[in-house]
N, C-alpha and C. Protein backbone atom coordinates (compact mmCIF):
# COMPACT_ATOMS: atom_id res chain seq x y z
N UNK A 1 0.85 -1.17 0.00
CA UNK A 1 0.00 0.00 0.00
C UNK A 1 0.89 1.24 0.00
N UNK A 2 0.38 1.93 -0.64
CA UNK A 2 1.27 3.54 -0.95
C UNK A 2 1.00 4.65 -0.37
N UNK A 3 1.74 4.97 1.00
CA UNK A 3 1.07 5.82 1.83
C UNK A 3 0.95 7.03 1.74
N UNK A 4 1.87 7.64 0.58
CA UNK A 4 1.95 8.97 -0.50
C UNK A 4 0.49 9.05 -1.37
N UNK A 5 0.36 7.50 -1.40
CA UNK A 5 -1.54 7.97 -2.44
C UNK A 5 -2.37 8.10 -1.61
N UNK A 6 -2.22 6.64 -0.79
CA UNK A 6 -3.62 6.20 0.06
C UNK A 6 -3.73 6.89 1.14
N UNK A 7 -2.52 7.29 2.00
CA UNK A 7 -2.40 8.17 3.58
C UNK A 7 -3.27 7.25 4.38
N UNK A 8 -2.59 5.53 4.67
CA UNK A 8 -3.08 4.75 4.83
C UNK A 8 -1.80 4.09 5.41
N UNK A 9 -1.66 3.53 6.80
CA UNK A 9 -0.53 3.20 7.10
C UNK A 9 -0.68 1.18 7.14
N UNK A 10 0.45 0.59 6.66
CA UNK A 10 0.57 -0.88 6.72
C UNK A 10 -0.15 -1.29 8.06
N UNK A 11 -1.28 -2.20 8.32
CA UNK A 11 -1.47 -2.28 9.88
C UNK A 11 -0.02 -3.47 10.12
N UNK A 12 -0.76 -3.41 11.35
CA UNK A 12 0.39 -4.31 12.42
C UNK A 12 1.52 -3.70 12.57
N UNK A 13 1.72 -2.77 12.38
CA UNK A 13 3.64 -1.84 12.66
C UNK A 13 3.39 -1.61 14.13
N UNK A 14 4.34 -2.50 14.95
CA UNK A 14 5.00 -1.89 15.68
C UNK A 14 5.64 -0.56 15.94
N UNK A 15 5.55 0.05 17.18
CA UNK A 15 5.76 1.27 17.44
C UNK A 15 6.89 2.18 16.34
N UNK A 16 8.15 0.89 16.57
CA UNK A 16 9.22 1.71 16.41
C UNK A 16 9.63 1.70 14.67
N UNK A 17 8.72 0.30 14.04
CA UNK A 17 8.74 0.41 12.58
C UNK A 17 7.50 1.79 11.85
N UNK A 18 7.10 2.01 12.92
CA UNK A 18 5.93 3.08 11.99
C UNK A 18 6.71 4.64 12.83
N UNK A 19 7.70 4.61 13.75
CA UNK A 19 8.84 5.84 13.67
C UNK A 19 9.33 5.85 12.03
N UNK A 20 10.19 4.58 12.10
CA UNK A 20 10.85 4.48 10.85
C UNK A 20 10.18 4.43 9.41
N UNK A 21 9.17 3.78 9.40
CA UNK A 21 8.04 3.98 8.10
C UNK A 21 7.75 5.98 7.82
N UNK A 22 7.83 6.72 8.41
CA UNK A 22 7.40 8.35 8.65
C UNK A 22 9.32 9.08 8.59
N UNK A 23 9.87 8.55 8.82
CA UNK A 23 11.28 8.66 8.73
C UNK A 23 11.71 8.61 7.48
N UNK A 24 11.48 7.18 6.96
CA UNK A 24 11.88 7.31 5.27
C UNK A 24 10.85 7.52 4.79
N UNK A 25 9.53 7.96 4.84
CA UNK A 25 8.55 8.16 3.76
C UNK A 25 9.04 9.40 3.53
N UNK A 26 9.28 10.31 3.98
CA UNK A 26 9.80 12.01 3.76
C UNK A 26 10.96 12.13 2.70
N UNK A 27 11.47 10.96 2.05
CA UNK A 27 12.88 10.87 0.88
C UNK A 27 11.63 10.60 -0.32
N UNK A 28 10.61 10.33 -0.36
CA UNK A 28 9.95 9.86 -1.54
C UNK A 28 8.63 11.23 -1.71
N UNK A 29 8.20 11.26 -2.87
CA UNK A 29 7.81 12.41 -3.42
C UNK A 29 6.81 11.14 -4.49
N UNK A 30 5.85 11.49 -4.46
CA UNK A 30 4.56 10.92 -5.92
C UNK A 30 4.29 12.55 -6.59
N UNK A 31 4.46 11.93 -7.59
CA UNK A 31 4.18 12.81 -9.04
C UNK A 31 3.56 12.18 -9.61
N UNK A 32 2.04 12.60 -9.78
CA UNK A 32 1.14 10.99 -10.61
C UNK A 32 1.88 11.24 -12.16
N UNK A 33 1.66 9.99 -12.62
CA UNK A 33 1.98 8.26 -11.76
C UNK A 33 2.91 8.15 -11.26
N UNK A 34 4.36 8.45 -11.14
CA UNK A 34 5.14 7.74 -10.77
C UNK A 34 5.68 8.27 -9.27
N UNK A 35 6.32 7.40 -9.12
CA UNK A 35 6.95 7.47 -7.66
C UNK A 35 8.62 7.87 -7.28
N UNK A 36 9.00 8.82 -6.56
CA UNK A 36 10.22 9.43 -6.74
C UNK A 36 11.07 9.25 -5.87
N UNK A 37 11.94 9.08 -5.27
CA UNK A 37 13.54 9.40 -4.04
C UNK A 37 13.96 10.11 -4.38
N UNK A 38 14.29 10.63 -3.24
CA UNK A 38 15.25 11.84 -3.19
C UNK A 38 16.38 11.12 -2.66
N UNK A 39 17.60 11.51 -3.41
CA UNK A 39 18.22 10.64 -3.11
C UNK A 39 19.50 11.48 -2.50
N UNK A 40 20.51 11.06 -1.79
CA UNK A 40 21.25 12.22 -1.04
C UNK A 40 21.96 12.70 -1.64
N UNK A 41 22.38 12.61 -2.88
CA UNK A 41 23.25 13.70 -3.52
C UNK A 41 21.50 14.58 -4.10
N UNK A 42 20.77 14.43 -4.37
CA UNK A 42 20.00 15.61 -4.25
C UNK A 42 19.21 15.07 -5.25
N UNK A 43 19.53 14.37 -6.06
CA UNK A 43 19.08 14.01 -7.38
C UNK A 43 17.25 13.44 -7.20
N UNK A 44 16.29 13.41 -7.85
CA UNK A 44 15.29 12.69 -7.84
C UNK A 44 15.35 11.42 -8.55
N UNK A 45 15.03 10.66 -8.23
CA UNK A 45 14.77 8.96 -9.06
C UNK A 45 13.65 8.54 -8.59
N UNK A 46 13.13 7.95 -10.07
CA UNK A 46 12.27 7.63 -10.75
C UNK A 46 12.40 6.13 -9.98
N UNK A 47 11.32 5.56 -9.17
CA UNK A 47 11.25 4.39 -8.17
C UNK A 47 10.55 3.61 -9.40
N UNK A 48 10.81 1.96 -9.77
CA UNK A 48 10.32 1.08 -10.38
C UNK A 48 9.19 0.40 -10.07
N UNK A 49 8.11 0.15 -10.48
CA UNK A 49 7.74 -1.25 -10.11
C UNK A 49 8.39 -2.43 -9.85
N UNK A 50 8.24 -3.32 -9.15
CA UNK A 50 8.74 -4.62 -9.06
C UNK A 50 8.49 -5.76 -10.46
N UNK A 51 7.73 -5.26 -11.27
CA UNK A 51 7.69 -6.43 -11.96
C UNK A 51 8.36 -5.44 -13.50
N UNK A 52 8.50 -4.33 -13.03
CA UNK A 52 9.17 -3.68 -14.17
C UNK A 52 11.13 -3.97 -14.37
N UNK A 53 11.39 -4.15 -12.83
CA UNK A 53 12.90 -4.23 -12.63
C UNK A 53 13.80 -4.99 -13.60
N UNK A 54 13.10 -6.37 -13.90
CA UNK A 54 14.20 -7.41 -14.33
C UNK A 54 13.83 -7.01 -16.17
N UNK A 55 13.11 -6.53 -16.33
CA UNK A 55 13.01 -5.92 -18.03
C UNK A 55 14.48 -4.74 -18.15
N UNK A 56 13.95 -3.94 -17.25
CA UNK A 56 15.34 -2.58 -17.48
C UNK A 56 16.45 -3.34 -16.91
N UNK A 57 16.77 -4.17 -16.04
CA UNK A 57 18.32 -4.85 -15.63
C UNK A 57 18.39 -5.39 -17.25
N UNK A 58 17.58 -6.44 -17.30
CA UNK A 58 17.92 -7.38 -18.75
C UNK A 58 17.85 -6.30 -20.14
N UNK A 59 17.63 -5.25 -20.19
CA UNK A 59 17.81 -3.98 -21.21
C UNK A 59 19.17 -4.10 -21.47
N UNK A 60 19.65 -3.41 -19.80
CA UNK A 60 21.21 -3.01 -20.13
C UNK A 60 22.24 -4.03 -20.01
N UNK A 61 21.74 -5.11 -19.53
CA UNK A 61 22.81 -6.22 -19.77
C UNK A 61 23.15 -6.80 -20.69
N UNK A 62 21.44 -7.18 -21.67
CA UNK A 62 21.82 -8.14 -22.44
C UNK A 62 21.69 -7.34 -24.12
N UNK A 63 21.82 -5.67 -24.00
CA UNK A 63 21.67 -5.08 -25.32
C UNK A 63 23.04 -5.05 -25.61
N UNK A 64 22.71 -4.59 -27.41
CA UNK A 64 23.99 -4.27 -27.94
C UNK A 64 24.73 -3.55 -27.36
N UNK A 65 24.71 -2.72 -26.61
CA UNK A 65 25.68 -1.68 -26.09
C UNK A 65 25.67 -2.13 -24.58
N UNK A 66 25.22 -3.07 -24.04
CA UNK A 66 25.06 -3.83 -22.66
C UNK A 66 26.72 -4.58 -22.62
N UNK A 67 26.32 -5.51 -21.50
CA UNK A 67 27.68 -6.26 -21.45
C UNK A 67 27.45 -7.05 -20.32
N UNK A 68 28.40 -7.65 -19.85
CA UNK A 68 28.35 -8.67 -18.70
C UNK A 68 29.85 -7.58 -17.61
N UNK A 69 28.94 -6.46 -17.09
CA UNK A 69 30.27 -5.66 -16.26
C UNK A 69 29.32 -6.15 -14.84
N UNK A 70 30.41 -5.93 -13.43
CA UNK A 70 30.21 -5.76 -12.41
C UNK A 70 28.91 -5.59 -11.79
N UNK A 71 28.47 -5.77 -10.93
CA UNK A 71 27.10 -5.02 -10.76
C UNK A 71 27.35 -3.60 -10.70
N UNK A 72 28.06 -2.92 -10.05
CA UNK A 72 27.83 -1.63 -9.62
C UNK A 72 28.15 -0.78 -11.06
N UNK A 73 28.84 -1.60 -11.90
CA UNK A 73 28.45 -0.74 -13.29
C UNK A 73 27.50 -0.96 -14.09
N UNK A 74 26.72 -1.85 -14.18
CA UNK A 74 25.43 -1.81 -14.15
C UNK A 74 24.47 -1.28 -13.97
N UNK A 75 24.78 -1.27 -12.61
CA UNK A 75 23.67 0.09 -12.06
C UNK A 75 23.83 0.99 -12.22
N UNK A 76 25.18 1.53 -12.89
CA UNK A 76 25.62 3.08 -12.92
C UNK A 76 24.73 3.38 -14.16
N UNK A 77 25.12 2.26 -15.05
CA UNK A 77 24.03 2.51 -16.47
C UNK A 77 22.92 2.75 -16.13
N UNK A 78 22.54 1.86 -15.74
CA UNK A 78 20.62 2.49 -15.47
C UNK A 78 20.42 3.58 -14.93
N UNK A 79 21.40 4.12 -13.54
CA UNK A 79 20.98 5.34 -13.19
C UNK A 79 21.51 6.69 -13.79
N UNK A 80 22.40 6.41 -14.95
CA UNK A 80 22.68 7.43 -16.36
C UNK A 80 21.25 7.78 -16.83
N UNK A 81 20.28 7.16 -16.74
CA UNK A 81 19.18 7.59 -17.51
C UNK A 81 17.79 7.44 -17.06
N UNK A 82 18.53 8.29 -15.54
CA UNK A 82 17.24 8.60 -14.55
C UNK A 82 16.02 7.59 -13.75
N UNK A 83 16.71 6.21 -13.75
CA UNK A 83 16.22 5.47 -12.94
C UNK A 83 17.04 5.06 -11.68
C-alpha cells in the first residue's frame, strides 16, 4: 500500500517500525503516476515497479551496447538515464 496515495498506514507496525516507516517516507515524493527518491546527492529517481525491474536490468545487460560488467556498473548505467 502507498502511503503517498492512500495516507493509509501498513497495519500491524509496531511502534518503532511506523517511527521508521514516517522517517523514510519524507525521501519519496509521488508525481502521478510515478513514484520518486530523493536521493542524497539531491538528485530525484524515478522508483520502479517490481515487476518492471528485471526488463530494465535485462535492457542493459543483455543489449547491444550492454555487457556482462560488475554489478555496480550496471547500475551506474541504469541510473545514467534517470532510474
Amino acid at each position: 500500500m502507498n502511503i503517498k496515495v492512500c495516507r493509509v498506514l501498513p497495519p500491524g507496525l509496531p511502534y518503532q517500525q511506523r517511527k521508521k516507516f514516517f522517517v523514510d517516507a519524507k525521501y519519496y515524493v509521488w508525481e502521478k503516476p510515478f513514484l520518486y527518491k530523493i536521493c542524497g546527492d539531491g538528485i530525484y529517481r524515478r522508483c520502479l515497479p517490481e515487476d518492471e525491474v528485471r526488463n530494465v536490468l535485462h535492457h542493459y545487460h543483455a543489449s547491444t551496447y550492454g555487457g556482462h560488467y560488475r554489478p555496480d556498473k550496471t547500475i551506474a548505467k541504469v541510473l545514467q538515464v534517470d532510474f
